[in-house]
Protein backbone atom coordinates (compact mmCIF):
# COMPACT_ATOMS: atom_id res chain seq x y z
CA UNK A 1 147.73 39.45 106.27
CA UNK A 2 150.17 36.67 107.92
CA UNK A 3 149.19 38.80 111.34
CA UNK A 4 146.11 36.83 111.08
CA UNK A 5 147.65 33.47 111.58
CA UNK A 6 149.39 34.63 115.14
CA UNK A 7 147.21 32.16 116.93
CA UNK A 8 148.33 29.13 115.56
CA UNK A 9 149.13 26.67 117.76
CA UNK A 10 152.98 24.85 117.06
CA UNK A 11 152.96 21.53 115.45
CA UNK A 12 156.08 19.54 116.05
CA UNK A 13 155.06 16.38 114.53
CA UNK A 14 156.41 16.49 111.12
CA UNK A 15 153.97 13.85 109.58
CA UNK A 16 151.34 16.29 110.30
CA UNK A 17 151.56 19.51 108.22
CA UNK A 18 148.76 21.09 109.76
CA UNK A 19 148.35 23.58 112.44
CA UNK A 20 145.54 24.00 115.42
CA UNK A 21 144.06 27.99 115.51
CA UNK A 22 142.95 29.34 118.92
CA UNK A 23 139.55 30.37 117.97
CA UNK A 24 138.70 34.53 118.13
CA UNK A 25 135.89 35.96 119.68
CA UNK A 26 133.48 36.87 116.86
CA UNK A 27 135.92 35.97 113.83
CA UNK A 28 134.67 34.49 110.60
CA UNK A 29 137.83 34.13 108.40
CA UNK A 30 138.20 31.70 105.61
CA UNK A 31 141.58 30.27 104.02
CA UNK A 32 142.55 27.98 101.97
CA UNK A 33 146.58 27.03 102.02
CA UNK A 34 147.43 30.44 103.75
CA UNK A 35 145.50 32.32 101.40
CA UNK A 36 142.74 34.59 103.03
CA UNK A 37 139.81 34.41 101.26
CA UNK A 38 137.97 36.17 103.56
CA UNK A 39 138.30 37.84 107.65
CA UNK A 40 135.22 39.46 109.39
CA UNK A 41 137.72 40.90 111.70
CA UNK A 42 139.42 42.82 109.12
CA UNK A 43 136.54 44.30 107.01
CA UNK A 44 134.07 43.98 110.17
CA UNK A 45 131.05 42.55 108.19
CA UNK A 46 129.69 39.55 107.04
CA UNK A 47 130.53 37.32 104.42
CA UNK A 48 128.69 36.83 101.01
CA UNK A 49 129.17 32.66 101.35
CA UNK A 50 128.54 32.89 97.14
CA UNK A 51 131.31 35.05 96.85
CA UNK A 52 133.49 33.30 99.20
CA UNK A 53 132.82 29.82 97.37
CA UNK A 54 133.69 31.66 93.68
CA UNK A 55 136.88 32.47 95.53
CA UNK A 56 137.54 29.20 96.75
CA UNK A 57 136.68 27.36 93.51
CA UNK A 58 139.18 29.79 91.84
CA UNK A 59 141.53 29.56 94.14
CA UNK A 60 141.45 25.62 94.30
CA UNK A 61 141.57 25.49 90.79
CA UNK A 62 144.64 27.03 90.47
CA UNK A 63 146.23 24.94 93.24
CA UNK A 64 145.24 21.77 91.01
CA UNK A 65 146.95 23.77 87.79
CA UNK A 66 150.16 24.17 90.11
CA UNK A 67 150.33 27.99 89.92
CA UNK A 68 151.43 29.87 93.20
CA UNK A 69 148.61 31.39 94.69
CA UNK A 70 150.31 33.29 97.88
């Protein structure tokens, strides 16, 4: 799933981790530290936002516990 992230725009300044995304026509994709949660443009429908939320929750919860979650 790293294809996904080919549109990131580089970042040289090293006090800021984060990266820009060039937006794509009709994507919905949501990630949290690298981890896809979910992409519209891979399984071509719409999200359930409930779902997606129980993921992130899950997901953010382990980040807080320190376990590796790629």
């Amino acid at each position: 799933m790293s294809d996904i992230y080919c549109q990131l725009i580089p970042n040289d300044d090293s006090a800021d981790p984060y990266y820009q995304v060039m937006p794509r026509m009709g994507a919905m994709e949501v990630s949290i530290n690298g981890v896809l949660l979910f992409s519209k443009c891979l399984c071509g429908l719409w999200p359930h936002y409930g779902a997606i939320a129980q993921r992130a929750a899950e997901v953010a919860a382990a980040i807080d516990k320190g376990e590796d979650i790629s």
